[in-house]
N, C-alpha and C. Protein backbone atom coordinates (compact mmCIF):
# COMPACT_ATOMS: atom_id res chain seq x y z
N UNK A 1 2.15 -31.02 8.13
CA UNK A 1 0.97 -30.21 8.40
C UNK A 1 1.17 -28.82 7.81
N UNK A 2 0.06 -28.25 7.14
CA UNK A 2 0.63 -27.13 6.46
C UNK A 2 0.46 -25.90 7.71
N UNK A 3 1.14 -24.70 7.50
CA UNK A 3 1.31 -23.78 8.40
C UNK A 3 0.50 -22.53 7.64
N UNK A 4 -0.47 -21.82 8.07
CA UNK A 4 -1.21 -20.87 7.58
C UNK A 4 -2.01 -19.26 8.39
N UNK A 5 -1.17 -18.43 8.11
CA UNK A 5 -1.72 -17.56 9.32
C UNK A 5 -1.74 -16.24 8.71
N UNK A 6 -2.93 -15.39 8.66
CA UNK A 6 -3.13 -13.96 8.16
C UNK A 6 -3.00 -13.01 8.86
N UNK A 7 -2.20 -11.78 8.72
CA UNK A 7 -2.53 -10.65 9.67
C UNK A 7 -3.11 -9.40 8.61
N UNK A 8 -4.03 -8.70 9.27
CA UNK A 8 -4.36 -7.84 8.85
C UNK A 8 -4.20 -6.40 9.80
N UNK A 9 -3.82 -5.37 8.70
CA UNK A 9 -3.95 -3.81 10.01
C UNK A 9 -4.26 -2.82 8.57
N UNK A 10 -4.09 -1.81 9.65
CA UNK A 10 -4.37 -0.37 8.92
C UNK A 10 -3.53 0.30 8.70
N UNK A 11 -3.34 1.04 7.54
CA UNK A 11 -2.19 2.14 8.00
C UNK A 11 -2.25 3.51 8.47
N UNK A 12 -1.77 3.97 9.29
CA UNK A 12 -1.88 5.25 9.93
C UNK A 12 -2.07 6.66 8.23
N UNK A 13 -3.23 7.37 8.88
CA UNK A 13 -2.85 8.10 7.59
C UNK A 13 -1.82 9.15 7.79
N UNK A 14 -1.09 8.90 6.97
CA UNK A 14 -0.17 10.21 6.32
C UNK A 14 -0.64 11.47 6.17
N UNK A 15 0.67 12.40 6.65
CA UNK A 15 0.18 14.12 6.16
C UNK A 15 -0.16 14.04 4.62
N UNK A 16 0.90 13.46 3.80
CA UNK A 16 0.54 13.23 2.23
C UNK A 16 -0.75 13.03 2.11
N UNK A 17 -1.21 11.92 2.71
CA UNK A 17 -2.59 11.30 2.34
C UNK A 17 -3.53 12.76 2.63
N UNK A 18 -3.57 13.63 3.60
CA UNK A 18 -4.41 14.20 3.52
C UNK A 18 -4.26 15.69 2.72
N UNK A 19 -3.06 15.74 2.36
CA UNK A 19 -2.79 16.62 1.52
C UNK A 19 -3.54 16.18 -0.14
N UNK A 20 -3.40 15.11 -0.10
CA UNK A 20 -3.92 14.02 -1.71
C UNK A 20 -5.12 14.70 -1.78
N UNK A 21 -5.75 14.45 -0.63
CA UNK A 21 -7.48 14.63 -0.83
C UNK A 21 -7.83 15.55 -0.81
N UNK A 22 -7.37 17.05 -0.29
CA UNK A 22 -7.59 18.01 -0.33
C UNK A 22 -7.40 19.18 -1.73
N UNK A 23 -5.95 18.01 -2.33
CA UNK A 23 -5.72 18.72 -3.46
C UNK A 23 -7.21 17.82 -4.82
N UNK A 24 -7.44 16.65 -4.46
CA UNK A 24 -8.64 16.09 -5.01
C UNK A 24 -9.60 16.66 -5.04
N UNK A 25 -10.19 17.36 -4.23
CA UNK A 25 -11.36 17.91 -3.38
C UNK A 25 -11.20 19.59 -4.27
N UNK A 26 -10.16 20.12 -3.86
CA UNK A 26 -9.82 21.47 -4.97
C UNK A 26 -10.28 21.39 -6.61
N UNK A 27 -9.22 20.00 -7.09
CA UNK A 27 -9.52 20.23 -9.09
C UNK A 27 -11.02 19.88 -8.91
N UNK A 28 -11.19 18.27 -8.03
CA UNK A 28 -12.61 17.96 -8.57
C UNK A 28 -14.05 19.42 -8.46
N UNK A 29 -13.78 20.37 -7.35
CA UNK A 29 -14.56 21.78 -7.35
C UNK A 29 -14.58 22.71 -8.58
N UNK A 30 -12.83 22.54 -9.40
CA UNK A 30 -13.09 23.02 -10.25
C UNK A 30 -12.85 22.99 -11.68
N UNK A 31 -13.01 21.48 -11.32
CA UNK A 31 -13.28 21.22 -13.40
C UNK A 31 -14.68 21.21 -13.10
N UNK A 32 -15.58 20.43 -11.98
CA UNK A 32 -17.22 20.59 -11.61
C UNK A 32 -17.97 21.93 -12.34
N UNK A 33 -17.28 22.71 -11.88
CA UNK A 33 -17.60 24.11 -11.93
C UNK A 33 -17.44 24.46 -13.64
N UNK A 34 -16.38 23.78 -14.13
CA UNK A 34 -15.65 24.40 -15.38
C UNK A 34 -17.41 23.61 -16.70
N UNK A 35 -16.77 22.43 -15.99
CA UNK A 35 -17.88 21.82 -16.70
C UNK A 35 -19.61 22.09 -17.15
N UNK A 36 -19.70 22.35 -15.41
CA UNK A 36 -20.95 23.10 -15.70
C UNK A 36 -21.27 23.79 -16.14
N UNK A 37 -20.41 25.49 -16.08
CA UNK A 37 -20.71 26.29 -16.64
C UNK A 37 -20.56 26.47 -18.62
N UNK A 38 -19.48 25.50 -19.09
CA UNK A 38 -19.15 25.08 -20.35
C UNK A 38 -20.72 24.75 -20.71
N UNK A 39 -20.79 23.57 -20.17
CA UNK A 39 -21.85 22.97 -20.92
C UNK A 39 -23.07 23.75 -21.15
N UNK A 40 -23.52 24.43 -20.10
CA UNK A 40 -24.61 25.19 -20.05
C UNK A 40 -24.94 26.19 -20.71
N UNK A 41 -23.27 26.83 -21.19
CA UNK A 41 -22.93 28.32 -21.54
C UNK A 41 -23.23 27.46 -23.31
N UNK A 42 -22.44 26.81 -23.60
CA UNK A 42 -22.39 26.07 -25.48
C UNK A 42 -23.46 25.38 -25.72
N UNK A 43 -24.16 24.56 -24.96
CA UNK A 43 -24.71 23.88 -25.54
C UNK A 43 -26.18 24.04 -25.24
N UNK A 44 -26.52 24.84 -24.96
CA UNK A 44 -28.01 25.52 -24.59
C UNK A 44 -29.02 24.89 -24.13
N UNK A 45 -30.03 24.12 -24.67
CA UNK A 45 -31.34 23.38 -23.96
C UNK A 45 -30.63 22.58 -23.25
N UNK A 46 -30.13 21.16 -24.11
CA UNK A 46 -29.60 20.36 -23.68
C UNK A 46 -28.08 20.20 -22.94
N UNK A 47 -27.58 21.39 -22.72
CA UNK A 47 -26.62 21.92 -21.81
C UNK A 47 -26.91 21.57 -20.13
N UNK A 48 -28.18 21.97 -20.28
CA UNK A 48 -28.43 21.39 -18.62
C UNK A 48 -28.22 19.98 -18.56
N UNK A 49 -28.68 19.10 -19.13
CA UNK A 49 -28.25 17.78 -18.51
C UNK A 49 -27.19 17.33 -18.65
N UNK A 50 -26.53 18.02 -19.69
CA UNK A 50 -24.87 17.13 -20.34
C UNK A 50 -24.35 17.91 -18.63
N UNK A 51 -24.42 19.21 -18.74
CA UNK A 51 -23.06 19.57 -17.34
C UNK A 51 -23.84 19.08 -16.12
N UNK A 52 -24.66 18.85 -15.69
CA UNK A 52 -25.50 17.74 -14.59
C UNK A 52 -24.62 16.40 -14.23
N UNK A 53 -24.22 15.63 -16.10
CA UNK A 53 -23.97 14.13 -16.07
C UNK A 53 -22.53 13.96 -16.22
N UNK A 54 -21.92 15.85 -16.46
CA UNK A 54 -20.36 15.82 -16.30
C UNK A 54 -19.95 16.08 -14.80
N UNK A 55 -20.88 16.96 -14.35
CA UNK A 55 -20.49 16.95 -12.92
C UNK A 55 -20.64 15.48 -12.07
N UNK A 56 -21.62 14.95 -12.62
CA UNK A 56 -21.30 13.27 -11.44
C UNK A 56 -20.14 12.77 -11.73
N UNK A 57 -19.94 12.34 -13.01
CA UNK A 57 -18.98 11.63 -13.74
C UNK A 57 -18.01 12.31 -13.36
N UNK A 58 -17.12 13.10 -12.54
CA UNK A 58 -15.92 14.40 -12.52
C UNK A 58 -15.93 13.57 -11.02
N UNK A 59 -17.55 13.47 -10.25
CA UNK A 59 -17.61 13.55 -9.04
C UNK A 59 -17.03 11.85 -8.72
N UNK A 60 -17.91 11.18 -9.27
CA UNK A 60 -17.49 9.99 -9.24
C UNK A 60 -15.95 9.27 -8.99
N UNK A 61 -15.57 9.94 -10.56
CA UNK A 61 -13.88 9.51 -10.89
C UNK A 61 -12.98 10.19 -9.51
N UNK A 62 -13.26 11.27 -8.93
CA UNK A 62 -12.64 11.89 -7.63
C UNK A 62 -12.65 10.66 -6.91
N UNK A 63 -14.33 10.34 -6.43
CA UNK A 63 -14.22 9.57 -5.43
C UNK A 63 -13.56 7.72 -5.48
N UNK A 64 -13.45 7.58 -6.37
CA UNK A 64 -12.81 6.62 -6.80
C UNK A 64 -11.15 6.47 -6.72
N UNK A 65 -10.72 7.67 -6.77
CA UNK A 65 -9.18 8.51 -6.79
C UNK A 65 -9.27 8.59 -4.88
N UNK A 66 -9.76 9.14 -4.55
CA UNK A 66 -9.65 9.61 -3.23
C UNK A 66 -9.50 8.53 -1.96
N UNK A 67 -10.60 7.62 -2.62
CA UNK A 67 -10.54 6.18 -1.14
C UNK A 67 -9.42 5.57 -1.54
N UNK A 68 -8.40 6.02 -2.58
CA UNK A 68 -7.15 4.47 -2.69
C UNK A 68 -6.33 5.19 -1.15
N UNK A 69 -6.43 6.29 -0.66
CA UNK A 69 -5.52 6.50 0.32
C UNK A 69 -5.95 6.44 1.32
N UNK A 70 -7.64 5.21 1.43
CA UNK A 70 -7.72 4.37 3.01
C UNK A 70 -7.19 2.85 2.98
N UNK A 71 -5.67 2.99 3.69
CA UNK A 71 -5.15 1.66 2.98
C UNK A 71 -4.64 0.50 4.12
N UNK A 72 -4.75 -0.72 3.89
CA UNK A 72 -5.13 -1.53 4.71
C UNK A 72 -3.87 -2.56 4.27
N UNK A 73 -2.92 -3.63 5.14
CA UNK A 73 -2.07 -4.64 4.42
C UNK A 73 -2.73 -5.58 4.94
N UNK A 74 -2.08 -6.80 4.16
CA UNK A 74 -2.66 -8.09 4.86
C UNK A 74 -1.79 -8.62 4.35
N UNK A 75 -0.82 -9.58 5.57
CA UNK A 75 0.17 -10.98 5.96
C UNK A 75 -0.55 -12.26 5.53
N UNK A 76 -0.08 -12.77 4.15
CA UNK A 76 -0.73 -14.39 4.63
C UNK A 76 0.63 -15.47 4.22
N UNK A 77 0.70 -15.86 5.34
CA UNK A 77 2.16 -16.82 5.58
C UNK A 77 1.04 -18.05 4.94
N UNK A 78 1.55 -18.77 4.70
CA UNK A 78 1.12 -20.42 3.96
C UNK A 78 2.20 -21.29 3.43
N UNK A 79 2.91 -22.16 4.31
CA UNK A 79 4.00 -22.81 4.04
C UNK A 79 5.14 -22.85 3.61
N UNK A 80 5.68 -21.84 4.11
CA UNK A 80 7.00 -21.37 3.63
C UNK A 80 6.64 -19.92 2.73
N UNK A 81 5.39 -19.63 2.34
CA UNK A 81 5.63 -18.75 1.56
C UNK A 81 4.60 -17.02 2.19
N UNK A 82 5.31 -15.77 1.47
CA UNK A 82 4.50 -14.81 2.32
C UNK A 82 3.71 -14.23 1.73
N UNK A 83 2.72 -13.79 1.29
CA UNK A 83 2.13 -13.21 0.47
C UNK A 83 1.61 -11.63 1.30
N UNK A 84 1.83 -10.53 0.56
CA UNK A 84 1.64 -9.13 1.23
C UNK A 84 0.86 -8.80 0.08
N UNK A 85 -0.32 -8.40 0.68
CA UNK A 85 -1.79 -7.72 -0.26
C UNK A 85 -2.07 -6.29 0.05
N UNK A 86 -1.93 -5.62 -0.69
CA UNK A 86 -2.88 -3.87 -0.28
C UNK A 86 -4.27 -3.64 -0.13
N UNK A 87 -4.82 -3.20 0.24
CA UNK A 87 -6.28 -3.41 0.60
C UNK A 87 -6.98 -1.74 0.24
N UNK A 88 -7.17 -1.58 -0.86
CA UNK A 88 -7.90 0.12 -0.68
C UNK A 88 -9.02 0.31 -0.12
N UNK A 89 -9.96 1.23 0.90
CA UNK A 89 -10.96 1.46 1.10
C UNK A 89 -11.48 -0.11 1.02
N UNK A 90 -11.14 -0.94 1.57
CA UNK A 90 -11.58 -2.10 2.02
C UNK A 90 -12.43 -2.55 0.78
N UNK A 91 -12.22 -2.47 -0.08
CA UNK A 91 -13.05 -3.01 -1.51
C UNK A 91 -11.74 -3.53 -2.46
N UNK A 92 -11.07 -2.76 -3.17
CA UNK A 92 -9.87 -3.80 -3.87
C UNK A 92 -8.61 -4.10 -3.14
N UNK A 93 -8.22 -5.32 -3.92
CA UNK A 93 -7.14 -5.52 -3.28
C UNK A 93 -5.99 -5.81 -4.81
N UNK A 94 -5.05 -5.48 -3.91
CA UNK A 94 -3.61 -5.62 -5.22
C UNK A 94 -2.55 -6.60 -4.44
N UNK A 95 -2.01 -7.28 -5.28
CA UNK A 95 -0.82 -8.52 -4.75
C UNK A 95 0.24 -7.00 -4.74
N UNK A 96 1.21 -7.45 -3.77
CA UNK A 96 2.44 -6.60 -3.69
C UNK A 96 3.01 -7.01 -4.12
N UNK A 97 3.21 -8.47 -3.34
CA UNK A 97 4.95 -9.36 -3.41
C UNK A 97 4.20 -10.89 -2.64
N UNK A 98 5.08 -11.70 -3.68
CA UNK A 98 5.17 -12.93 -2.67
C UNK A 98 6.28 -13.57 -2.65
N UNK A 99 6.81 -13.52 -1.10
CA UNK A 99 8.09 -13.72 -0.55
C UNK A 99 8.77 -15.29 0.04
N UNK A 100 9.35 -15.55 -1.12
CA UNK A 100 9.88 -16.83 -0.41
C UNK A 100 11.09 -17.00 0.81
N UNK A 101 10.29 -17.51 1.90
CA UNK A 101 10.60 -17.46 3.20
C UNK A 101 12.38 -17.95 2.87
N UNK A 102 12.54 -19.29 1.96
CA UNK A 102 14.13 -19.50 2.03
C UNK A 102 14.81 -18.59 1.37
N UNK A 103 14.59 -17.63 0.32
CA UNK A 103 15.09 -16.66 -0.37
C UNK A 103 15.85 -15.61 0.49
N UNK A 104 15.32 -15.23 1.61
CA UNK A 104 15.61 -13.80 2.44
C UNK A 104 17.45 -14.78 2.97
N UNK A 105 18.04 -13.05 2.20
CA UNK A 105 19.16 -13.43 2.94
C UNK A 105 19.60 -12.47 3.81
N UNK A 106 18.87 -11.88 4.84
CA UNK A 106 19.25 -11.20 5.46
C UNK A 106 17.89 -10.59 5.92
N UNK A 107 17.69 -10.40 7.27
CA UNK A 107 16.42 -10.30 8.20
C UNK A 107 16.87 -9.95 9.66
N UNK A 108 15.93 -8.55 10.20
CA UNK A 108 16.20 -8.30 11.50
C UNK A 108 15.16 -7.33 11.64
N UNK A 109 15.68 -6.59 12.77
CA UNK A 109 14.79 -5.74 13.10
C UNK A 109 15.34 -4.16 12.08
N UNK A 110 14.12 -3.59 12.08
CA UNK A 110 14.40 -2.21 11.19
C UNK A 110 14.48 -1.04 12.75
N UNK A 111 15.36 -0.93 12.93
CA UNK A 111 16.32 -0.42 14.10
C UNK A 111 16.85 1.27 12.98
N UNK A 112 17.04 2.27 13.60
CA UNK A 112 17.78 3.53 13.03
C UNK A 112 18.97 3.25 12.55
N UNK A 113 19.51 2.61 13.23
CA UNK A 113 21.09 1.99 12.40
C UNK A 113 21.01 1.02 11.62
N UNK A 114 20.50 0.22 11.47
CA UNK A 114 20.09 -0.84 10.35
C UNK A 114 19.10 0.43 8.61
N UNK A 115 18.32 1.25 8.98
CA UNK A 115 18.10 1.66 8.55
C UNK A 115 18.98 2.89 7.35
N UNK A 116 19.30 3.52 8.16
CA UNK A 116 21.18 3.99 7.77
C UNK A 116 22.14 2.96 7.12
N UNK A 117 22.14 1.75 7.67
CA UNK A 117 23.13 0.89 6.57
C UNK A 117 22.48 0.62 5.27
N UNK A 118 21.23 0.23 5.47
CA UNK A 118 20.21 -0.15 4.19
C UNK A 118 20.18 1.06 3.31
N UNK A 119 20.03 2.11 3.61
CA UNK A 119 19.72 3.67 2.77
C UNK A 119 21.15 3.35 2.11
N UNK A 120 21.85 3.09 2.19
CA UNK A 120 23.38 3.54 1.60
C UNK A 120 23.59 1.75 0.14
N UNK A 121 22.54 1.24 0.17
CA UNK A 121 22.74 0.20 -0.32
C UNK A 121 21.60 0.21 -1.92
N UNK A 122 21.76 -0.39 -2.63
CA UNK A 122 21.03 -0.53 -4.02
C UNK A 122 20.08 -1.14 -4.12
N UNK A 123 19.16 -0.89 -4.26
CA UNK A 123 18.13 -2.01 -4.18
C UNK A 123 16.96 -1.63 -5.30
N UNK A 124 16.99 -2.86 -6.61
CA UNK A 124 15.63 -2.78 -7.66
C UNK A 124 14.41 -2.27 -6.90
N UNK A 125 14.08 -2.77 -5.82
CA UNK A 125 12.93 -2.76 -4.68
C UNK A 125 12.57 -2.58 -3.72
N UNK A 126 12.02 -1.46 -3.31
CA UNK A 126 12.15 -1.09 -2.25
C UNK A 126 10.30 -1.58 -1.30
N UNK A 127 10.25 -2.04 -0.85
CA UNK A 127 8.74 -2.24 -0.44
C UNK A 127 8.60 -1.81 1.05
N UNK A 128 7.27 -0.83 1.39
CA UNK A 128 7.12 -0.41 2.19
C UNK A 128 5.69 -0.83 2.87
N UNK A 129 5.63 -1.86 3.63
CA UNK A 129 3.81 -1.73 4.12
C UNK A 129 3.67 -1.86 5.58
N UNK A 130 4.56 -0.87 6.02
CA UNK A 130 4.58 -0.75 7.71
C UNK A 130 3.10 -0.32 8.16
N UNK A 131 3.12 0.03 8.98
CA UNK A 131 1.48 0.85 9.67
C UNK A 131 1.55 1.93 10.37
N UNK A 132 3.12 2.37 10.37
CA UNK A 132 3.64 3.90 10.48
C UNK A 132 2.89 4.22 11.88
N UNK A 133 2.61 3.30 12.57
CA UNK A 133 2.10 3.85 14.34
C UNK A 133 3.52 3.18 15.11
N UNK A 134 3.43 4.38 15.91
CA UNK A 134 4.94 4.52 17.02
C UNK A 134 4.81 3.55 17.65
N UNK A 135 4.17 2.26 17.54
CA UNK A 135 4.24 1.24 18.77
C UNK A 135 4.57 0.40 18.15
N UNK A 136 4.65 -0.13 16.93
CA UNK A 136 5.01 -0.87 16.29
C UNK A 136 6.39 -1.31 15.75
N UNK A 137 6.29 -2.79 16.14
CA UNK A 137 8.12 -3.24 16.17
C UNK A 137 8.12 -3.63 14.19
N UNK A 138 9.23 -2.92 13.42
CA UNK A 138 8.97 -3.35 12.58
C UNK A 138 10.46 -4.08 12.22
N UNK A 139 10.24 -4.92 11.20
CA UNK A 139 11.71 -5.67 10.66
C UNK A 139 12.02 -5.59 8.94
N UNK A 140 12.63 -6.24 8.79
CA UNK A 140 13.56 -5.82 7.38
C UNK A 140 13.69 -7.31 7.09
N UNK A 141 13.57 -7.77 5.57
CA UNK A 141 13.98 -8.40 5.12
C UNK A 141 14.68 -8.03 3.59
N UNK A 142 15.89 -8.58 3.39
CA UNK A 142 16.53 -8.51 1.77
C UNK A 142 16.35 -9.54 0.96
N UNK A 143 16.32 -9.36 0.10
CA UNK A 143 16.09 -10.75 -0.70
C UNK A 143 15.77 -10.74 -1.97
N UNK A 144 16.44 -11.81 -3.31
CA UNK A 144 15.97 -11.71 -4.80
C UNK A 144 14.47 -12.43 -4.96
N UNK A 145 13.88 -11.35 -5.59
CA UNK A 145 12.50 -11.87 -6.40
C UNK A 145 13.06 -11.66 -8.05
N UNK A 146 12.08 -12.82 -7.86
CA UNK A 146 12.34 -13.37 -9.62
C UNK A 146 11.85 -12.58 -10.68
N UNK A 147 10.72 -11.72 -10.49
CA UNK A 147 10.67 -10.53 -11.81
C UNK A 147 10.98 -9.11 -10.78
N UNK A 148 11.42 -8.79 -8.95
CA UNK A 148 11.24 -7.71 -9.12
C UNK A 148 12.79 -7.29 -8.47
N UNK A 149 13.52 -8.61 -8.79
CA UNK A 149 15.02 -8.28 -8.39
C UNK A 149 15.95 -8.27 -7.20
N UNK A 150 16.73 -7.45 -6.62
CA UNK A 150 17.24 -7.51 -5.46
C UNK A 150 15.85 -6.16 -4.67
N UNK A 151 15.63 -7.04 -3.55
CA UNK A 151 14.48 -6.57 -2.90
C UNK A 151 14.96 -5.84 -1.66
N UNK A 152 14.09 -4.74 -0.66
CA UNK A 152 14.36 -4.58 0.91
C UNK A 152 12.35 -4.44 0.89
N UNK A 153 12.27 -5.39 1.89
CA UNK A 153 11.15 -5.61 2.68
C UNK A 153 10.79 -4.94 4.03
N UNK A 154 9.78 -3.45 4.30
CA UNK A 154 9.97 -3.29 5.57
C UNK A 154 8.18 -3.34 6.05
N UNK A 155 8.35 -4.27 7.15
CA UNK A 155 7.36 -4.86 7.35
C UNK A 155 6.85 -5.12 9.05
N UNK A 156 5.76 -5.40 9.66
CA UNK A 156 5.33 -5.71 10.70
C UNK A 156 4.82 -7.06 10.96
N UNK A 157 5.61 -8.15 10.98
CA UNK A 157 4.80 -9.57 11.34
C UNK A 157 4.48 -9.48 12.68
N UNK A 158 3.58 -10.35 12.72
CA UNK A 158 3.03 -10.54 14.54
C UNK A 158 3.95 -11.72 14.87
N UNK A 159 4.23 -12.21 16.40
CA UNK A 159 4.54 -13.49 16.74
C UNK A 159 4.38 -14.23 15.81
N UNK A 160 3.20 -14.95 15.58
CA UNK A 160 2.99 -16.04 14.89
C UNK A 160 3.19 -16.02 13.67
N UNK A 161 3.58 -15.17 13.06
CA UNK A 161 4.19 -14.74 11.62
C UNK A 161 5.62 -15.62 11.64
N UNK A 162 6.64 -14.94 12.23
CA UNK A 162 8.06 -14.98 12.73
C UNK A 162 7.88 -16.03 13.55
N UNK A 163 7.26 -16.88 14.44
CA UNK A 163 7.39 -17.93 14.49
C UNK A 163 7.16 -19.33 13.35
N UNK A 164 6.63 -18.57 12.73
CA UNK A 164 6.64 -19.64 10.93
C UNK A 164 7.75 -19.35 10.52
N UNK A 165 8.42 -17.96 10.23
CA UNK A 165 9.69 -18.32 9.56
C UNK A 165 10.35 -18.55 10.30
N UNK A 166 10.60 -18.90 11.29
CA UNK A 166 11.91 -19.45 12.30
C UNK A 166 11.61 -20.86 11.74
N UNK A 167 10.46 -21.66 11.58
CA UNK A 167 10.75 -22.76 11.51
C UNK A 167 11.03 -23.11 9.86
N UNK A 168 11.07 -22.30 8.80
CA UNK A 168 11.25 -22.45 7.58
C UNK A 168 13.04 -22.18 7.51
N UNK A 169 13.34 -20.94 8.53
CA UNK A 169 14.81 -20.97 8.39
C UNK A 169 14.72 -20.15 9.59
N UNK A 170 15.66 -21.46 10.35
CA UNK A 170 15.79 -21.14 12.11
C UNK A 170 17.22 -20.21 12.12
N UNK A 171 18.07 -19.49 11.04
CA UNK A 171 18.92 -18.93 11.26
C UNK A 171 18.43 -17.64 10.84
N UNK A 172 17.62 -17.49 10.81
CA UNK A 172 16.68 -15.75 10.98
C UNK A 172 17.15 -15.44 12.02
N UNK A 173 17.61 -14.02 12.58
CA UNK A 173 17.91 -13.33 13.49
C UNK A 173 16.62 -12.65 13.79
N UNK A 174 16.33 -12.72 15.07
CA UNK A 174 14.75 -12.13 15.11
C UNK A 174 15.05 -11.46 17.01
């Protein structure tokens, strides 16, 4: 019987994140500004509409820049295998990683001391799609991917996540 189960969450926003948008919110005010007044100042009649159709286009590309930092993950376990998706502003989505459940050689909880041993270790990959809220139990997996190398996975499965990989490999420490 195949085994199939999605989780979806949010991620808490970051001071970064709102630092992003603010510094967004700053250039996009003033190339807007730069533009307008360029166009209007050089190119005379038809100056009004060119800095009009540079200011959307300035405005646009911002807002396009700005929603990637409402960001969303999504868990989809499907038979042994994990697939972790990014979700921007709930419109695109990007593959992260897909994690083969027998691959992980090494899995637990992401604990302060586990964390400290891992920092001191090498890793091609580092992947991060926690949800950065204080209530949340998160865990660690290591493991080789085939184009992105020796991996560390830090992540939030629900029950029924971690009860799929227990049964793909019941010597998971969980």
């Amino acid at each position: 019987m195949d085994a199939f189960h999605e989780q979806l969450y949010k991620r808490k926003t970051r001071p970064i994140d709102i630092l992003m948008r603010l510094i967004i919110i700053v250039i996009t005010l003033g190339l807007s500004w730069l533009a307008f007044i360029a166009a209007r100042a050089y190119l005379e009649g038809i100056g009004r509409i060119i800095s009009v159709l540079a200011v959307a286009v300035i405005v646009y590309f911002a807002y396009k820049i700005a929603i990637r930092f409402d960001v969303e993950f999504e868990y989809t376990y499907f038979n042994g295998e994990l697939d972790i998706d990014k979700i921007m502003n709930q419109t695109s989505r990007k593959r992260i990683i897909t994690v083969q459940i027998k691959t992980i050689q090494e899995f637990g909880r992401y604990t302060p001391d586990r964390k400290r041993a891992l920092e001191e270790r090498d890793f091609d990959t580092v992947i991060d799609v926690r949800s950065l809220k204080n209530e949340a139990t998160v865990y660690y997996a290591v493991f080789k991917h085939s184009s992105q190398g020796n991996c560390l996975l830090m992540f939030e499965p629900d029950e029924t996540t971690l009860a799929e990989m227990r049964k793909v490999r019941r010597d998971l420490l969980i």
